[in-house]
C-alpha atoms as a PDB file:
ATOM      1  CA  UNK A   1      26.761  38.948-209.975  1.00  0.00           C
ATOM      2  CA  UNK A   2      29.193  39.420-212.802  1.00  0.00           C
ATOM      3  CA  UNK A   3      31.812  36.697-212.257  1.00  0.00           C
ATOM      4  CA  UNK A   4      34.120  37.859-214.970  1.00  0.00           C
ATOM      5  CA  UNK A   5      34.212  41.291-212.914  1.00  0.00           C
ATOM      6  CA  UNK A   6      35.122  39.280-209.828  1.00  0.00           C
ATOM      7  CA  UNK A   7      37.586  36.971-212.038  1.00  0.00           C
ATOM      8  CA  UNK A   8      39.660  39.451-213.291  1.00  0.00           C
ATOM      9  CA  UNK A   9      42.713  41.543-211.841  1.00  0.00           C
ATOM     10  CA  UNK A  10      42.540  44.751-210.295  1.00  0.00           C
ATOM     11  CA  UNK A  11      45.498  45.898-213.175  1.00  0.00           C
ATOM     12  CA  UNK A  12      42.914  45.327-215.361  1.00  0.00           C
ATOM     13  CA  UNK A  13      40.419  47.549-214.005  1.00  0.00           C
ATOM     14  CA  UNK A  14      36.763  47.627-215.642  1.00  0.00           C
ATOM     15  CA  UNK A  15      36.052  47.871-219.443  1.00  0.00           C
ATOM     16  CA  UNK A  16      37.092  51.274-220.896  1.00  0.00           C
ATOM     17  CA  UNK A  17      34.619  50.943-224.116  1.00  0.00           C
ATOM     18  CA  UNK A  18      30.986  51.996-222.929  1.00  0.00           C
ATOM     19  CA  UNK A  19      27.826  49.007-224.466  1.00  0.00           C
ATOM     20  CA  UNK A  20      26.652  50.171-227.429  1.00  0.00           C
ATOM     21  CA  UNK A  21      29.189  52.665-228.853  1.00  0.00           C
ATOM     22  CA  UNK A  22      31.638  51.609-230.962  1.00  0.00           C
ATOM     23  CA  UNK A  23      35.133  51.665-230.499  1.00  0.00           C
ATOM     24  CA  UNK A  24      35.598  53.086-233.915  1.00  0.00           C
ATOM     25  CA  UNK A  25      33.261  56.130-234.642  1.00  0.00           C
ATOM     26  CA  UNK A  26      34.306  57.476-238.042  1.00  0.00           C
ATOM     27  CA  UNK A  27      33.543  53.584-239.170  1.00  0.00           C
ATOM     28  CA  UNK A  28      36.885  54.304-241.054  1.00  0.00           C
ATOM     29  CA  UNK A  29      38.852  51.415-241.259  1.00  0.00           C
ATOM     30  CA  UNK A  30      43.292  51.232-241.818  1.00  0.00           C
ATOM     31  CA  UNK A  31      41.977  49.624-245.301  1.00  0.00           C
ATOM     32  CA  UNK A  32      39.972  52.201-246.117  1.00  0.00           C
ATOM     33  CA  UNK A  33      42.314  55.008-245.111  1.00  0.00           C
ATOM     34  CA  UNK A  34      45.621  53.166-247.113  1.00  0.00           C
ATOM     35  CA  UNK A  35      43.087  52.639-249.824  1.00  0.00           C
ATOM     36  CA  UNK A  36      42.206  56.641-250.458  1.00  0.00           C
ATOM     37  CA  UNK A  37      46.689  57.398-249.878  1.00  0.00           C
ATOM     38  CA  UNK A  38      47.310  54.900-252.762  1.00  0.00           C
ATOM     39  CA  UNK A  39      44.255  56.154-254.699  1.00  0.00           C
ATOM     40  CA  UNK A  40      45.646  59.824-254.660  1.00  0.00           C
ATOM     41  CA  UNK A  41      49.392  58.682-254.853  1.00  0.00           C
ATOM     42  CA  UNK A  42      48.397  57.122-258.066  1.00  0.00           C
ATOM     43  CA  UNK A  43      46.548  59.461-259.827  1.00  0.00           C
ATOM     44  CA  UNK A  44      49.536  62.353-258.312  1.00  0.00           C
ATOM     45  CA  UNK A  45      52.309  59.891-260.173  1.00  0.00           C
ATOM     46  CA  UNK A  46      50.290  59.292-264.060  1.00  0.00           C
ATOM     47  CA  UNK A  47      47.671  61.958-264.100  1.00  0.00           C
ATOM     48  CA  UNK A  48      44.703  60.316-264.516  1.00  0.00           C
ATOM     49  CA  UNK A  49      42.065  58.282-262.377  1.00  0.00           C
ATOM     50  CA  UNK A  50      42.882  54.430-261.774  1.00  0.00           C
ATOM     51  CA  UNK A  51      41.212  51.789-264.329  1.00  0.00           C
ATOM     52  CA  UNK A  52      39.041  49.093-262.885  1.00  0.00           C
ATOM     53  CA  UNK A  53      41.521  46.343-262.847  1.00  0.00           C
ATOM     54  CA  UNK A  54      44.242  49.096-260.894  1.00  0.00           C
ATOM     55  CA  UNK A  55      41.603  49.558-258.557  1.00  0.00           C
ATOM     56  CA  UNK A  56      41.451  46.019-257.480  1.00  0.00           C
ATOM     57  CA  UNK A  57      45.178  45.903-257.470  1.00  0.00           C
ATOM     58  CA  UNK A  58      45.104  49.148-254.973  1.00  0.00           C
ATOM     59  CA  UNK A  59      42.608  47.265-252.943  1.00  0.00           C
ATOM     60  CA  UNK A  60      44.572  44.301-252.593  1.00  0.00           C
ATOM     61  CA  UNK A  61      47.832  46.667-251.881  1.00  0.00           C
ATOM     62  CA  UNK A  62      45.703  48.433-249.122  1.00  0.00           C
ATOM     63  CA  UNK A  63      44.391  44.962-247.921  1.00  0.00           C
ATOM     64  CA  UNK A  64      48.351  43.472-247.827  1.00  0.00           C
ATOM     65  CA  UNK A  65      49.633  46.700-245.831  1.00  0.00           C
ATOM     66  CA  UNK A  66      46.402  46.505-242.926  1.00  0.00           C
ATOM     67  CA  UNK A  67      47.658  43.282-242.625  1.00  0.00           C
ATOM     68  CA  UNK A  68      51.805  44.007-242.680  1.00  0.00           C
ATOM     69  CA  UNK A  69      50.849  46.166-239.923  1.00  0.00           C
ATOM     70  CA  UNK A  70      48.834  44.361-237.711  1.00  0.00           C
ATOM     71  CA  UNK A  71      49.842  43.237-234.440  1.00  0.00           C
ATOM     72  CA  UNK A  72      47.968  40.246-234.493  1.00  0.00           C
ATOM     73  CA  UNK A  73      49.686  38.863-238.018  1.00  0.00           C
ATOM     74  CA  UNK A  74      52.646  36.677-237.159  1.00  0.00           C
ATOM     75  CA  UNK A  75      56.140  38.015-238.430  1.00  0.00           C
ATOM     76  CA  UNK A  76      56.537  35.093-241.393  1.00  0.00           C
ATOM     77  CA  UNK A  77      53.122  36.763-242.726  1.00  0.00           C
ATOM     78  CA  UNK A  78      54.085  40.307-242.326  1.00  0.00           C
ATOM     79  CA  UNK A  79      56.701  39.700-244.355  1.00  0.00           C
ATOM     80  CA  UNK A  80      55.344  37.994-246.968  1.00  0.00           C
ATOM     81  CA  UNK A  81      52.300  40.303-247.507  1.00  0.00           C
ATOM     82  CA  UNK A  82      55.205  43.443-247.724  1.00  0.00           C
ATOM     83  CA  UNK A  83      56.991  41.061-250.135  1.00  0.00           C
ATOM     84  CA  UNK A  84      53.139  40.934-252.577  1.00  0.00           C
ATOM     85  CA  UNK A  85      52.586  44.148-251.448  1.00  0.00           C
ATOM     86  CA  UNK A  86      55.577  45.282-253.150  1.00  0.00           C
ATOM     87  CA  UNK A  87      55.284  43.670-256.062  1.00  0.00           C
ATOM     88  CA  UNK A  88      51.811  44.783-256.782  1.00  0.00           C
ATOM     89  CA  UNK A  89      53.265  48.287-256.107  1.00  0.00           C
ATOM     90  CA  UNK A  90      55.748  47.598-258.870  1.00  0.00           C
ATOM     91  CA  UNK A  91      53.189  46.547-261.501  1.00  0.00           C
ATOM     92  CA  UNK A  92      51.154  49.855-260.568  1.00  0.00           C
ATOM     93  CA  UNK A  93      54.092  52.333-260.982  1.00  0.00           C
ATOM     94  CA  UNK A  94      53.902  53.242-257.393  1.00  0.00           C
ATOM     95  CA  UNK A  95      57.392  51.924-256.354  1.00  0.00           C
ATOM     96  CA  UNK A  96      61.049  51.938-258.291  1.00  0.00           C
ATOM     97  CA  UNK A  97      63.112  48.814-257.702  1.00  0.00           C
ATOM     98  CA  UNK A  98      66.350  50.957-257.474  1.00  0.00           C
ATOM     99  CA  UNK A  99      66.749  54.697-256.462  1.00  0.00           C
ATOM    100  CA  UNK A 100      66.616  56.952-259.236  1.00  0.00           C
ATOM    101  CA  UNK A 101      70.211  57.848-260.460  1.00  0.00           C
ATOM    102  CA  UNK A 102      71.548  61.186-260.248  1.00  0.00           C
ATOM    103  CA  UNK A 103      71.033  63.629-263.323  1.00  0.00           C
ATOM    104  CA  UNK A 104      74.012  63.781-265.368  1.00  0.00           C
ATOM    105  CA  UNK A 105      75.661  66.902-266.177  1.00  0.00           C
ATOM    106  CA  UNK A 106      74.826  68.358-269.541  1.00  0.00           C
ATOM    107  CA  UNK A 107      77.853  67.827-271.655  1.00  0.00           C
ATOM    108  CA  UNK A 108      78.135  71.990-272.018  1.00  0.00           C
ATOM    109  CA  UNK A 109      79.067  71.503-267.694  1.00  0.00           C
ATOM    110  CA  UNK A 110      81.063  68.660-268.273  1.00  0.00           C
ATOM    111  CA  UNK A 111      83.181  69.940-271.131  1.00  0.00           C
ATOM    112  CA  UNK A 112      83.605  73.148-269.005  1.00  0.00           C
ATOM    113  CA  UNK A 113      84.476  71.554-265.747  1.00  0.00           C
ATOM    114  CA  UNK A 114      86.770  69.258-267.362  1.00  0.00           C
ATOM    115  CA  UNK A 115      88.495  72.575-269.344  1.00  0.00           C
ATOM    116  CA  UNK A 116      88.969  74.073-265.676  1.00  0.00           C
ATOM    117  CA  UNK A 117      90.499  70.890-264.055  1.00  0.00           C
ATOM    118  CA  UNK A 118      92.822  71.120-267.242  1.00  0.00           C
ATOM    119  CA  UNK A 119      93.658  74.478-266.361  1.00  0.00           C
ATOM    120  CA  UNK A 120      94.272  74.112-262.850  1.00  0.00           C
ATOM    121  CA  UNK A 121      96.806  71.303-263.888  1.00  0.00           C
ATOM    122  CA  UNK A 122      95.404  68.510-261.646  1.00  0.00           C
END
């Protein structure tokens, strides 16, 4: 007889994964899957396929952000691999430290808007 069967709650209730198949089917791991979004998100952002060395670096990125998101990683270690993860994303042109200002008017709109304020008198 099966004593962890008999051990365990009735909440529990029996095992839902079936021996043999795997709990995963596509065999596609979170890694893999952040991996191929960075991979297209870089070569979307500078037109052109990532070097070697970028590759590694999009690895590790994918790697750091698996982990981030884990349940099983402890808090202190989530943030520290978002803190890398960052970083790396920084030295890959992937992420901007600030938001990108807002576009200037041309001096034509600004010379004409500031003509019509004078003409309102405010």
């Amino acid at each position: 007889m099966n004593t962890q069967a008999a051990s365990q709650a009735p909440s529990q209730g029996p095992h839902r994964f079936k021996p043999g198949a795997s709990a995963n089917p596509s065999g596609r791991t979170r890694r893999m899957s952040h991996f191929a979004v960075l991979s297209d998100e870089f070569a979307r952002v500078h037109g052109r396929s990532p070097s070697n060395l970028e590759i590694i670096s999009l690895k590790a990125v994918a790697t750091l952000a698996s982990k981030a998101e884990s349940t099983r990683t402890p808090a202190e270690q989530a943030v520290r691999a978002s803190n890398t993860m960052i970083r790396l994303l920084i030295g890959l042109g992937l992420y901007a430290k600030k938001p990108a200002k807002p576009a200037r008017p041309s001096l034509a709109e600004y010379l004409t808007a500031k003509a019509a304020k004078a003409g309102t008198g405010t």
